[in-house]
C-alpha atoms as a PDB file:
ATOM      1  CA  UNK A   1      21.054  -0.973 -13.352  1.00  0.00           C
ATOM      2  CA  UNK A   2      24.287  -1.254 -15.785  1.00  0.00           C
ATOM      3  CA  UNK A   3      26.500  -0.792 -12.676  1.00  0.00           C
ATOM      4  CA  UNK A   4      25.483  -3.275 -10.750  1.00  0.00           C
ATOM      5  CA  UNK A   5      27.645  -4.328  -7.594  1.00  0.00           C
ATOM      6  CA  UNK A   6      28.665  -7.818  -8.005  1.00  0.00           C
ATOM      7  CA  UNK A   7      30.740  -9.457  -5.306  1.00  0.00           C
ATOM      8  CA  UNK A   8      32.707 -13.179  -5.006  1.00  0.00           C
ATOM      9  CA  UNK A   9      29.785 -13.840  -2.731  1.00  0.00           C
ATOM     10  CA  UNK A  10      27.155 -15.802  -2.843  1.00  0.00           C
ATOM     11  CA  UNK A  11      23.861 -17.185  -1.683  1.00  0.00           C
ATOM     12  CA  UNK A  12      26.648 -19.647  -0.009  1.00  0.00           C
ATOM     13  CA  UNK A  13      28.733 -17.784   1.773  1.00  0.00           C
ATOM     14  CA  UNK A  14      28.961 -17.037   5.471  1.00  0.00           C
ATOM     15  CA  UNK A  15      29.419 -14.222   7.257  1.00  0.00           C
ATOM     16  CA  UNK A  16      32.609 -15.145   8.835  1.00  0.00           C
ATOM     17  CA  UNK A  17      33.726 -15.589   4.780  1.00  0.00           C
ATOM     18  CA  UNK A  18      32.945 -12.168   3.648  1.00  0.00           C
ATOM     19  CA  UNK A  19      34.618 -10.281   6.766  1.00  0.00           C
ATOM     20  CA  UNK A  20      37.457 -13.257   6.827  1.00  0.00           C
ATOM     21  CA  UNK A  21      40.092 -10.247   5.818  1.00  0.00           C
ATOM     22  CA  UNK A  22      38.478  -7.399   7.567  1.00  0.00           C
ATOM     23  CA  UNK A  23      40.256  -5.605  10.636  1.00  0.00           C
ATOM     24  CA  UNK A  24      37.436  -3.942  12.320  1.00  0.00           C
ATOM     25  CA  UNK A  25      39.557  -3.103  15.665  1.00  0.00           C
ATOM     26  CA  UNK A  26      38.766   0.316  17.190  1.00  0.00           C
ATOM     27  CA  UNK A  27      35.260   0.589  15.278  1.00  0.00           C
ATOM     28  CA  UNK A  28      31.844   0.134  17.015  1.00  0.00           C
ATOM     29  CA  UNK A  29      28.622  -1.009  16.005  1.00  0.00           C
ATOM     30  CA  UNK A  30      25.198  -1.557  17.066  1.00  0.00           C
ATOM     31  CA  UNK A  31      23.021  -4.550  16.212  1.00  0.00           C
ATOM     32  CA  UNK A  32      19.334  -4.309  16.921  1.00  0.00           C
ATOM     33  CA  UNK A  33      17.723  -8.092  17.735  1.00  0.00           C
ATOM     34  CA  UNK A  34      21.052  -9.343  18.607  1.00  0.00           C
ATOM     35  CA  UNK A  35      20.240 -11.873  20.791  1.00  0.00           C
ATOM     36  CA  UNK A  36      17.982 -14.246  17.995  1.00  0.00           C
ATOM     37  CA  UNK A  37      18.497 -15.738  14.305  1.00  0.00           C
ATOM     38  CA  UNK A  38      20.659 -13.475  12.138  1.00  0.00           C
ATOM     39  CA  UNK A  39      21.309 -10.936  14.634  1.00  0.00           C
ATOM     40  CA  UNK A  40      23.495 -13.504  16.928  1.00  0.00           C
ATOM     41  CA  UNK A  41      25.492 -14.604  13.733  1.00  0.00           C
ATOM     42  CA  UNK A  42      25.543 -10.911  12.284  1.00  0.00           C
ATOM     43  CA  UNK A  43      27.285  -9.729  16.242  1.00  0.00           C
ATOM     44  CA  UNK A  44      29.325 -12.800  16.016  1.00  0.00           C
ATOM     45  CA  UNK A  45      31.098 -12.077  12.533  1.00  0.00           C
ATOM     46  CA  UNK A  46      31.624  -7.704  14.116  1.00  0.00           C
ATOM     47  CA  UNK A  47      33.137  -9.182  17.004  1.00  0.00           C
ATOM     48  CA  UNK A  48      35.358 -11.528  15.539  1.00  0.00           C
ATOM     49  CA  UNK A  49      36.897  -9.006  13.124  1.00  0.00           C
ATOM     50  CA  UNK A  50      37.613  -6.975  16.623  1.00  0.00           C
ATOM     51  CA  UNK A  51      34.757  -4.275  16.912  1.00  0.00           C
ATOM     52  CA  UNK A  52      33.028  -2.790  19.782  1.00  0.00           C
ATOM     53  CA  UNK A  53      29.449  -4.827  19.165  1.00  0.00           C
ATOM     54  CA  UNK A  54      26.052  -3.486  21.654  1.00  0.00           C
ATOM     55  CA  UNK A  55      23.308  -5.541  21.019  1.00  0.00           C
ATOM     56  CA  UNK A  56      20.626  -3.953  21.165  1.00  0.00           C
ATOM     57  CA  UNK A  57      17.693  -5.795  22.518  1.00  0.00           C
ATOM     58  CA  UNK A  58      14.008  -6.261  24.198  1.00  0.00           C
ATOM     59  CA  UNK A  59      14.802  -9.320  26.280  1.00  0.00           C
ATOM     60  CA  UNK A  60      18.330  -7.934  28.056  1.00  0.00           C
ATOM     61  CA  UNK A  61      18.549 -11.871  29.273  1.00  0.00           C
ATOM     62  CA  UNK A  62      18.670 -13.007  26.222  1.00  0.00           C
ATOM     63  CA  UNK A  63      21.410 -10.514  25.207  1.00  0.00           C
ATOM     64  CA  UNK A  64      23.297 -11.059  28.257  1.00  0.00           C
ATOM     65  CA  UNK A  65      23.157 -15.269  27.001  1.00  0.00           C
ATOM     66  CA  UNK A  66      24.010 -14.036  23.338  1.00  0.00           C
ATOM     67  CA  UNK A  67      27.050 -11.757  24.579  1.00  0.00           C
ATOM     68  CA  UNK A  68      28.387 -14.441  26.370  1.00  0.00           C
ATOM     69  CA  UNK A  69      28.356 -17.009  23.908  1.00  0.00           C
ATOM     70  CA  UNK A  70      29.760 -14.841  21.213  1.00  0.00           C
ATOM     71  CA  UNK A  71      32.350 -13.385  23.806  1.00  0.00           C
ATOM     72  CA  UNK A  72      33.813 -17.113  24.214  1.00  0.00           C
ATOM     73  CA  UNK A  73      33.690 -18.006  20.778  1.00  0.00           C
ATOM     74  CA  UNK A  74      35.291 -14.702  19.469  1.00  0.00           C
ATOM     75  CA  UNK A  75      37.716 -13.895  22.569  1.00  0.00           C
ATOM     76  CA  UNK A  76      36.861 -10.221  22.118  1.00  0.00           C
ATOM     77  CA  UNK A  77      35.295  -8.924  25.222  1.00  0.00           C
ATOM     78  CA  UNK A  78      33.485  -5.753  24.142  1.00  0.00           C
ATOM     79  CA  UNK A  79      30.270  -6.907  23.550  1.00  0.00           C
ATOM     80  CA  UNK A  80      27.771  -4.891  25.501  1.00  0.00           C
ATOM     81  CA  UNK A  81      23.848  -5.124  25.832  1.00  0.00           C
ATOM     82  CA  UNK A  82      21.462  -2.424  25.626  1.00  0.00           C
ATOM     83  CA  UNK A  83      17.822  -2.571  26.088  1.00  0.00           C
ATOM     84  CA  UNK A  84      15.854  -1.240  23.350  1.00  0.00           C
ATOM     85  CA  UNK A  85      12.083  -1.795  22.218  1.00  0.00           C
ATOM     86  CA  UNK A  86      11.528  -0.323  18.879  1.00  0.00           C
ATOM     87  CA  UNK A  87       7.891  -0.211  19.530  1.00  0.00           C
ATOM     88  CA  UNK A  88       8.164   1.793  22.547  1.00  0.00           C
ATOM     89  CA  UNK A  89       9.481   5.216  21.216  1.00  0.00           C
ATOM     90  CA  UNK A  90      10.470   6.270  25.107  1.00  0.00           C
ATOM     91  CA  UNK A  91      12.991   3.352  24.499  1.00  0.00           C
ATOM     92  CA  UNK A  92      14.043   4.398  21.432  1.00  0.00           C
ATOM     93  CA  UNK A  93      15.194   8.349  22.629  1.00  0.00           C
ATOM     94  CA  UNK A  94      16.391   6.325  26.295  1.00  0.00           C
ATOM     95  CA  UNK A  95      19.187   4.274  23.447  1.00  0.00           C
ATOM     96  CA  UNK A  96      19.705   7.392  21.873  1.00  0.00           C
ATOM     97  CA  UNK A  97      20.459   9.100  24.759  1.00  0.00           C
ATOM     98  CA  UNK A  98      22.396   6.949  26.411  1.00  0.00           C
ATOM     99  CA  UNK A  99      24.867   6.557  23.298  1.00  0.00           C
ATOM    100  CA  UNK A 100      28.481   8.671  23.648  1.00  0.00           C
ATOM    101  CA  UNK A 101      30.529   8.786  21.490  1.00  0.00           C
ATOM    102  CA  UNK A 102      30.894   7.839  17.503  1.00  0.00           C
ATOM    103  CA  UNK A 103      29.140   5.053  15.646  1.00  0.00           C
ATOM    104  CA  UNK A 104      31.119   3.473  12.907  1.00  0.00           C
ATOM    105  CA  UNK A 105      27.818   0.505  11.799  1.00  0.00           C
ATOM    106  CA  UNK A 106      24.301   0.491  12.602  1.00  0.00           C
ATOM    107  CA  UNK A 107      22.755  -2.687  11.744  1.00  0.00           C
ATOM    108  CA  UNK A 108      18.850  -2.306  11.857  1.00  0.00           C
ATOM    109  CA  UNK A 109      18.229  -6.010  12.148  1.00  0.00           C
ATOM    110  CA  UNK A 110      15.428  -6.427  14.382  1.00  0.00           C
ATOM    111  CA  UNK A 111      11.392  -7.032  12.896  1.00  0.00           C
ATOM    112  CA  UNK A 112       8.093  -8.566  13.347  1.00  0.00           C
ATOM    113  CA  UNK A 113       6.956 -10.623  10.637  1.00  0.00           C
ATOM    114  CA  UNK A 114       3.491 -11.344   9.768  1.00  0.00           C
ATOM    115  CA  UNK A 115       1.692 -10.711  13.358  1.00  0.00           C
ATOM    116  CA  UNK A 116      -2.269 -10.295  13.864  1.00  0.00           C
ATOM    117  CA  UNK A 117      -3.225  -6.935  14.367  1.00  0.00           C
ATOM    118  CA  UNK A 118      -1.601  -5.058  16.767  1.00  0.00           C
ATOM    119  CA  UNK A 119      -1.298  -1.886  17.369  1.00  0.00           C
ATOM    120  CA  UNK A 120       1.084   0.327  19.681  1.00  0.00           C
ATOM    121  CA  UNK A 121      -0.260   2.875  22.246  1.00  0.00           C
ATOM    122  CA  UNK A 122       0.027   5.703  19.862  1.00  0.00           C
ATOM    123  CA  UNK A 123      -2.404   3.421  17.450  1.00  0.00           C
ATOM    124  CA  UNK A 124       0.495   2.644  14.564  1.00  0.00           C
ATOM    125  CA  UNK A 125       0.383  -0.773  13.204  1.00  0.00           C
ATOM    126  CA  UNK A 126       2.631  -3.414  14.987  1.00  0.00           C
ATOM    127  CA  UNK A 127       5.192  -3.933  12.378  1.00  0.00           C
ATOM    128  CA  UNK A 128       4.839  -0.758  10.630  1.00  0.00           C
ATOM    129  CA  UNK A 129       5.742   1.314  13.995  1.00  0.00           C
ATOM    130  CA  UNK A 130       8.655  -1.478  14.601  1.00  0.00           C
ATOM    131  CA  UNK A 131      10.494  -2.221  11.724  1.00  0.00           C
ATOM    132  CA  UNK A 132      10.257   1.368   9.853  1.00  0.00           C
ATOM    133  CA  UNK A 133       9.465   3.582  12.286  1.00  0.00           C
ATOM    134  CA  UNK A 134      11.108   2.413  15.543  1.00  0.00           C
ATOM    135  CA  UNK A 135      14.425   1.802  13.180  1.00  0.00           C
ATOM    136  CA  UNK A 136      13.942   5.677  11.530  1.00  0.00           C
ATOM    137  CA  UNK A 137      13.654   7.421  14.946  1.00  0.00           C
ATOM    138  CA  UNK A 138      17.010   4.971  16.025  1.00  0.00           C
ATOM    139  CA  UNK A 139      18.892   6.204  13.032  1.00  0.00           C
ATOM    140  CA  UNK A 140      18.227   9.915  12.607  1.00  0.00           C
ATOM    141  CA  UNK A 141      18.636  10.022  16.792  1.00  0.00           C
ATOM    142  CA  UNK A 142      21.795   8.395  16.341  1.00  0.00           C
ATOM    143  CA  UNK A 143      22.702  10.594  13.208  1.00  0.00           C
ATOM    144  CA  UNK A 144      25.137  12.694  14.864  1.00  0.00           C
ATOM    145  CA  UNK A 145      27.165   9.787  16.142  1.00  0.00           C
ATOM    146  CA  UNK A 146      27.120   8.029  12.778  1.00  0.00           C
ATOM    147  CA  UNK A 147      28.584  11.699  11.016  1.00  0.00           C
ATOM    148  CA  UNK A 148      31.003  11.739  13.986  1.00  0.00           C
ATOM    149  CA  UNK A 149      32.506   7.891  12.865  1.00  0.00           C
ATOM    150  CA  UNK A 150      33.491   9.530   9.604  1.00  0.00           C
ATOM    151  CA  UNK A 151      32.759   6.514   6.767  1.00  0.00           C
ATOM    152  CA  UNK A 152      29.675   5.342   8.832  1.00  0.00           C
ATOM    153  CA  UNK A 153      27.219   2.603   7.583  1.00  0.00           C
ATOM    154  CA  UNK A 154      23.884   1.800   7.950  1.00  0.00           C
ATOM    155  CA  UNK A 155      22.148  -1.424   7.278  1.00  0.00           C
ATOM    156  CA  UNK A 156      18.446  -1.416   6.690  1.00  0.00           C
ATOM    157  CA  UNK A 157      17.707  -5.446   6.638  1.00  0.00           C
ATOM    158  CA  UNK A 158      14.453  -5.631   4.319  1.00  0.00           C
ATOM    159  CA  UNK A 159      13.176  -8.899   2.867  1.00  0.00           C
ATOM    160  CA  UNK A 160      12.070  -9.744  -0.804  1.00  0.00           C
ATOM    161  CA  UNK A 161       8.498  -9.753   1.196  1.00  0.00           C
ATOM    162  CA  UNK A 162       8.446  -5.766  -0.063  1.00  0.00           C
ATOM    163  CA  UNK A 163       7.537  -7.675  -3.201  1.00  0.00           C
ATOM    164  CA  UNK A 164       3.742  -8.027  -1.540  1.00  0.00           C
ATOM    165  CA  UNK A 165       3.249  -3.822  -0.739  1.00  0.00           C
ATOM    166  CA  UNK A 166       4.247  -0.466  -1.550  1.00  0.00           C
ATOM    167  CA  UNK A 167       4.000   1.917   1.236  1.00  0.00           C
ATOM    168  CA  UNK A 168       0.476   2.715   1.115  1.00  0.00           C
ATOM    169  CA  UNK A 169       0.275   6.557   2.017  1.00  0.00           C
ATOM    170  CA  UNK A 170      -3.169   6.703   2.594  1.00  0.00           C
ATOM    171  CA  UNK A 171      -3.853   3.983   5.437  1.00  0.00           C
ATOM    172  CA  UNK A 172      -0.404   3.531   6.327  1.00  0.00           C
ATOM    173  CA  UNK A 173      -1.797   1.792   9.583  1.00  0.00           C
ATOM    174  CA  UNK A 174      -5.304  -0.168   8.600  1.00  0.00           C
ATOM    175  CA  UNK A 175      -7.185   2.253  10.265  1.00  0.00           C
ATOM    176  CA  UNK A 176      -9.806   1.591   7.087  1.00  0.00           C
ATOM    177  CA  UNK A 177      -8.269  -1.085   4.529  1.00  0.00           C
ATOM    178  CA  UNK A 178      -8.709  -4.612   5.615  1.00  0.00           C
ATOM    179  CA  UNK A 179      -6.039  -5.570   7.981  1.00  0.00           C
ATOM    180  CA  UNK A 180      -3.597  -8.437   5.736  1.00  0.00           C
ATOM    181  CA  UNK A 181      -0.526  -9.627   8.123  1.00  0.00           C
ATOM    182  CA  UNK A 182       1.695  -9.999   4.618  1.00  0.00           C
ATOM    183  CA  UNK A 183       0.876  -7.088   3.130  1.00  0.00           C
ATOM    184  CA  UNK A 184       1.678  -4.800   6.358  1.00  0.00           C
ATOM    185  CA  UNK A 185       4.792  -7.096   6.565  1.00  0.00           C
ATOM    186  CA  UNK A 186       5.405  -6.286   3.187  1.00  0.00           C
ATOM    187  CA  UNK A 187       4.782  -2.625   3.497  1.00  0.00           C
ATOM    188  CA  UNK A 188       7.190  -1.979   6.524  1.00  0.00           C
ATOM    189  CA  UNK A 189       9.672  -3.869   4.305  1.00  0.00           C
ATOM    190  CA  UNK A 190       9.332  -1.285   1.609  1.00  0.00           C
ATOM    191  CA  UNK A 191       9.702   1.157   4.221  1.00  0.00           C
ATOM    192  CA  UNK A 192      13.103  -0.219   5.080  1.00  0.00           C
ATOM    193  CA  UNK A 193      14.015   0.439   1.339  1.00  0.00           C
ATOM    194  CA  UNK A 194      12.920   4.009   1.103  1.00  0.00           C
ATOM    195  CA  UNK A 195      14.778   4.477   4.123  1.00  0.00           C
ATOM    196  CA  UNK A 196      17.962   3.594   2.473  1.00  0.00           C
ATOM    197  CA  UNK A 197      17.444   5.660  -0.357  1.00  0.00           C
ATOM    198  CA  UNK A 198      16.207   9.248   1.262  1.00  0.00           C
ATOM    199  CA  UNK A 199      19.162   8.616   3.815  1.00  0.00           C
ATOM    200  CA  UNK A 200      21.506   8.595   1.062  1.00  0.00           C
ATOM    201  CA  UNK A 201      20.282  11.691  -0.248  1.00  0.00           C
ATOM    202  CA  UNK A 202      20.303  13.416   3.510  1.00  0.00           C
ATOM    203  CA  UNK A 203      23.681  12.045   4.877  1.00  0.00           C
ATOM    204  CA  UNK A 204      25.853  11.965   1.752  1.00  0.00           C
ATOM    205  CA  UNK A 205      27.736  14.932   3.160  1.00  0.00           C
ATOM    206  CA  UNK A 206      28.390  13.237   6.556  1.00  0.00           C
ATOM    207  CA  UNK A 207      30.450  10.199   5.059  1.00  0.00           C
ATOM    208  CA  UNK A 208      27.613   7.637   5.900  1.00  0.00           C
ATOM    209  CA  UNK A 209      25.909   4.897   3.578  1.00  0.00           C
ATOM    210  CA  UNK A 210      23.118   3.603   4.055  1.00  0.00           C
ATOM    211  CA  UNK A 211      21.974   0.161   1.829  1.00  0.00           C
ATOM    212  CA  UNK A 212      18.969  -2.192   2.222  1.00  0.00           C
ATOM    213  CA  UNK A 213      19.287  -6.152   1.710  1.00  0.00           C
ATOM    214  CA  UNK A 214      17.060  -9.003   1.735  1.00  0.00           C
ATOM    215  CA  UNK A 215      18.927 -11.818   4.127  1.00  0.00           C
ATOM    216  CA  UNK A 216      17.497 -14.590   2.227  1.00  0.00           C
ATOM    217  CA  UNK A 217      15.167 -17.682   3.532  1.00  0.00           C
ATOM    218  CA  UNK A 218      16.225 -18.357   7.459  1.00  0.00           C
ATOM    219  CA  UNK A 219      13.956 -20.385   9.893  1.00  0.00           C
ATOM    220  CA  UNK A 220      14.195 -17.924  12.841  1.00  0.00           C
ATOM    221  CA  UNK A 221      11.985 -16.961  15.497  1.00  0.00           C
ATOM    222  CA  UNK A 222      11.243 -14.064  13.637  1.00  0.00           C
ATOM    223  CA  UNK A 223       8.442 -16.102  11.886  1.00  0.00           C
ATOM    224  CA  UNK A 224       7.079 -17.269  15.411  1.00  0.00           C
ATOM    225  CA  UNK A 225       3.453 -16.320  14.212  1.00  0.00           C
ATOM    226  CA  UNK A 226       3.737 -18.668  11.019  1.00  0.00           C
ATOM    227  CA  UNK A 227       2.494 -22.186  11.365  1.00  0.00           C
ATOM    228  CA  UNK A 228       4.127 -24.471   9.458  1.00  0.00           C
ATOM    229  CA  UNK A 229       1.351 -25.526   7.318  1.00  0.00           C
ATOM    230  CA  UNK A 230       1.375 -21.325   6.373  1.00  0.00           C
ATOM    231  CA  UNK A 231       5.045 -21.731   5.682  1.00  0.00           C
ATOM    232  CA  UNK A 232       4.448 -24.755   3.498  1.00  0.00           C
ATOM    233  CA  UNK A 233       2.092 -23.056   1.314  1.00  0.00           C
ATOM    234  CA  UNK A 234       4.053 -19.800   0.762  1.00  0.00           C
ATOM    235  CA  UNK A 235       6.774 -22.384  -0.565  1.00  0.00           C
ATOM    236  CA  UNK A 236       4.153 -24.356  -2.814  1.00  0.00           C
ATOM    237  CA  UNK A 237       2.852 -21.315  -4.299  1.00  0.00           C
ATOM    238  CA  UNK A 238       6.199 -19.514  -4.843  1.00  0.00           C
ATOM    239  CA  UNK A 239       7.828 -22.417  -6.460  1.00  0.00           C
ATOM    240  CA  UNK A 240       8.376 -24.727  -3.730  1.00  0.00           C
ATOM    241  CA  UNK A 241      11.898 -26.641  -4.103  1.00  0.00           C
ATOM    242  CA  UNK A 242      13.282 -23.447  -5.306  1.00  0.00           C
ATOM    243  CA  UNK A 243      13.036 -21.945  -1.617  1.00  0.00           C
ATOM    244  CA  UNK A 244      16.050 -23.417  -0.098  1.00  0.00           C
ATOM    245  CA  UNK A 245      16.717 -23.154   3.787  1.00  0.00           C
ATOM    246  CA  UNK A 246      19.791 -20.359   4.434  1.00  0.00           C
ATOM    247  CA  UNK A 247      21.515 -20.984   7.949  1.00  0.00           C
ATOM    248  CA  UNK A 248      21.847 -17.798  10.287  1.00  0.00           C
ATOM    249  CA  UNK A 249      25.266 -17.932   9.183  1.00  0.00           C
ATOM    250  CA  UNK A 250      24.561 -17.578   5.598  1.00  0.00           C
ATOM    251  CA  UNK A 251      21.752 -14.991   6.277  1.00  0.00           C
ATOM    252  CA  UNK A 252      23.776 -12.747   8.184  1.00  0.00           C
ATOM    253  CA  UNK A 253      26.316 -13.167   5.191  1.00  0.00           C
ATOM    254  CA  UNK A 254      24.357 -10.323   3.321  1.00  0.00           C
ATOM    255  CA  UNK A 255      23.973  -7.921   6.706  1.00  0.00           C
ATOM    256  CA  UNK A 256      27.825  -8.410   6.719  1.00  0.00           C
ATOM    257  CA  UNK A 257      29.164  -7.346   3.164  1.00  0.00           C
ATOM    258  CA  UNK A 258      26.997  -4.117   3.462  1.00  0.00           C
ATOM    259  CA  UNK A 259      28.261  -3.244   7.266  1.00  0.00           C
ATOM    260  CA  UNK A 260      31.837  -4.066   6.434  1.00  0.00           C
ATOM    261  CA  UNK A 261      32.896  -4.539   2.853  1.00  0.00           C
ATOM    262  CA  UNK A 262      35.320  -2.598   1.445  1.00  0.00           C
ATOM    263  CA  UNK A 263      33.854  -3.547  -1.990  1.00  0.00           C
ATOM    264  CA  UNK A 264      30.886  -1.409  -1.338  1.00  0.00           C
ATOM    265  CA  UNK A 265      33.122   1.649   0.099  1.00  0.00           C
ATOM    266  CA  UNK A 266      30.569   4.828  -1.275  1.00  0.00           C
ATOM    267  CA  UNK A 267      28.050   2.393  -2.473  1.00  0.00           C
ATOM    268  CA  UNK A 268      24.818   4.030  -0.860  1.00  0.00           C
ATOM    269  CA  UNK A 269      20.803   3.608  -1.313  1.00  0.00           C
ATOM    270  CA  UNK A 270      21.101   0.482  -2.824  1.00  0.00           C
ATOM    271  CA  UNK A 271      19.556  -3.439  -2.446  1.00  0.00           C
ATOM    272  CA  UNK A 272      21.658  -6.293  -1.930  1.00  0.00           C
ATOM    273  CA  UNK A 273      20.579 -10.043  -1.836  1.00  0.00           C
ATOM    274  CA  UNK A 274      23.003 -13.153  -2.042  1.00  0.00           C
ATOM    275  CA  UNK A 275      25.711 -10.622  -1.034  1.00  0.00           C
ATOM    276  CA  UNK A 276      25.297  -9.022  -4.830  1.00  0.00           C
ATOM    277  CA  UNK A 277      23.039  -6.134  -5.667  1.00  0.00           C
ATOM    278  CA  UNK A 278      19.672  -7.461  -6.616  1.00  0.00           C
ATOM    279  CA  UNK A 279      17.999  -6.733 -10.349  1.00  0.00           C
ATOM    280  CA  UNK A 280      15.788  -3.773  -9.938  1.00  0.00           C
ATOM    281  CA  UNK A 281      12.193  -4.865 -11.628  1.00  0.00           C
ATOM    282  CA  UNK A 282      13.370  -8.631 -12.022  1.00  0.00           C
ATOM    283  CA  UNK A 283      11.331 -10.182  -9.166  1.00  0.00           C
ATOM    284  CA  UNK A 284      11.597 -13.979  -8.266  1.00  0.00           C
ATOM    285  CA  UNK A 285      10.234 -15.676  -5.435  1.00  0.00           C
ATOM    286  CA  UNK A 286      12.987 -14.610  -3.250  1.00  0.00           C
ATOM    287  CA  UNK A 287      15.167 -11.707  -5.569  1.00  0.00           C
ATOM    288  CA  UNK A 288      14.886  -8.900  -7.299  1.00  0.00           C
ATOM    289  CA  UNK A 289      13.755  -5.463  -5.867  1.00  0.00           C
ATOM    290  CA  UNK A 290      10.882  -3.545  -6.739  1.00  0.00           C
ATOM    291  CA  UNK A 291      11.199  -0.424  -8.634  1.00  0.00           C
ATOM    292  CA  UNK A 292       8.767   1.339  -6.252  1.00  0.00           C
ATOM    293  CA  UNK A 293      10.741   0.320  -3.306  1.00  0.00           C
ATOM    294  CA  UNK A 294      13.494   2.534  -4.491  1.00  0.00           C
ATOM    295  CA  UNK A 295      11.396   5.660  -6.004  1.00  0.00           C
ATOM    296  CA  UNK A 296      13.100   8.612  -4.878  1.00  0.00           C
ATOM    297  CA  UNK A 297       9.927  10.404  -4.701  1.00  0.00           C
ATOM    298  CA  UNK A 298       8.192   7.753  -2.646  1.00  0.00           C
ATOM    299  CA  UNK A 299      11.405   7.592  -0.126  1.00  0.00           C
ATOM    300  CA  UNK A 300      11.721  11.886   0.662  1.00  0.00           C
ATOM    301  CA  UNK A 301       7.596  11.815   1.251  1.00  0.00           C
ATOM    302  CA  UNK A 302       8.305   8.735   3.419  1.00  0.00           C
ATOM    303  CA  UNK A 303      10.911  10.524   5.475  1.00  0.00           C
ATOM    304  CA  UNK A 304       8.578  13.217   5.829  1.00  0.00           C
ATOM    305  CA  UNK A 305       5.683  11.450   6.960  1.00  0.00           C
ATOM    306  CA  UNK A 306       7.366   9.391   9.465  1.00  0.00           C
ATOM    307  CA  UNK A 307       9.101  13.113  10.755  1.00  0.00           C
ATOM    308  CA  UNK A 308       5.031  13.874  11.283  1.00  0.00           C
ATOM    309  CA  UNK A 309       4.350  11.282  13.119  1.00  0.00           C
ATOM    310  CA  UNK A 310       7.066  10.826  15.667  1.00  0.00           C
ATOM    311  CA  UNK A 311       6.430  14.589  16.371  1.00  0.00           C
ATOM    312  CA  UNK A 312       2.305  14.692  16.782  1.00  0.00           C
END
């Protein structure tokens, strides 16, 4: 892509560094997973520029511990907690409907990386039916507050992991292919790509942007069903030494230029990594974007198919 967004960001920088000069007083966001690894650090750097900052959350104890801790290190008060499951669709229209009001960020943040087979009552795939499809019936139900913020943004946190899976349309869930934990993973990370780029298409008129980013390498819990000796051999056969360690500061760094930058002001359906926009084809261990991950054509029959089946 000749215009690429570049940035004085880096893999290095923190998130408190890219929204260092950033006034975000009278704006509100919502950050799903706030309460564990990026999440925590990605609420922290909203509420110290001065937002409004729900985290939205499955364990509402957890949240309640997060929004403490990041209400005495930031001094700003208005950081709420909201229970959500993104697997649980009757949790998803209970956030919806409990929102008033106009939405300035939406940070999809939260995932499940890697899990055995699991399925939700419905029968979708585990991570499929929570990273894509519980954060695509969050967004579109929060649509009209995100038109009503006027200059909204969305951020659809994927991982370089799309490198492992297209979406594939015809066993979306495993209901015949072999069940593989990395390439569902890597399929609902795709998802979270296409996402990006049909919502650009659909919202352009309503002021909101919508990009996708890969956070970069972070030991979180969000890779509670790896072992260690898995982890280790994902970083032998990718290159090993290469893989460097990102804190949660650093890996919210990414979430944080794409909520709040001004350098990305009508910069929409797009992938950023190390707080730059990644090389569309160029794939690396941990960078680049696929090219199918951002096929216009693969992101409108997306949209449609997960409209189908949040409506059966």
């Amino acid at each position: 892509m000749s215009d690429r967004i570049t940035t004085p960001f880096s893999a290095q920088s923190t998130a408190a560094e890219v929204i260092a000069a950033i006034d975000l007083a009278g704006r509100r966001a919502v950050v799903t997973g706030g309460a564990s690894g990026i999440g925590v650090e990605t609420a922290r750097a909203l509420a110290g520029a001065g937002a409004e900052v729900t985290l939205a959350v499955r364990n509402v104890e957890a949240g309640e511990r997060t929004a403490a801790d990041i209400i005495d290190s930031t001094g700003n008060k208005q950081v709420l907690i909201a229970p959500l499951d993104l697997a649980d669709q009757a949790s998803v229209a209970a956030f919806v409907a409990g929102w008033d009001g106009p939405l300035h960020i939406l940070v999809n943040n939260a995932g499940v990386m890697a899990s055995p087979l699991l399925r939700t009552v419905q029968g979708w795939e585990m991570q499929f039916a929570t990273n894509h499809l519980g954060h695509f019936a969050l967004a579109t139900g929060l649509h009209r507050a995100l038109a009503e913020a006027a200059g909204a943004r969305v951020v659809s946190v994927s991982s370089s992991a799309h490198h492992r899976s297209p979406v594939v349309f015809d066993d979306i869930h495993f209901e015949r292919r072999p069940y593989d934990p990395w390439s569902a993973y890597g399929q609902s990370k795709t998802a979270n790509v296409l996402f990006a780029v049909e919502a650009t298409t659909r919202w352009a008129d309503d002021g909101i942007t919508v990009n996708a980013l890969m956070p970069g390498g972070i030991r979180t819990n969000l890779q509670r069903y790896i072992s260690d000796e898995e982890l280790d051999r994902l970083r032998a056969a990718a290159g090993g030494a290469d893989l460097r360690w990102k804190t949660p500061e650093q890996g919210a760094a990414t979430s944080i230029l794409v909520a709040t930058s001004p350098l990305l002001d009508g910069i929409s359906g797009r992938y950023f990594e190390d707080c730059n926009e990644a090389e569309v084809g160029k794939l690396g261990a941990r960078s680049g974007v696929a090219e199918y991950a951002l096929d216009p054509d693969a992101a409108a029959r997306l949209w449609q198919v997960s409209v189908e089946t949040l409506t059966r």
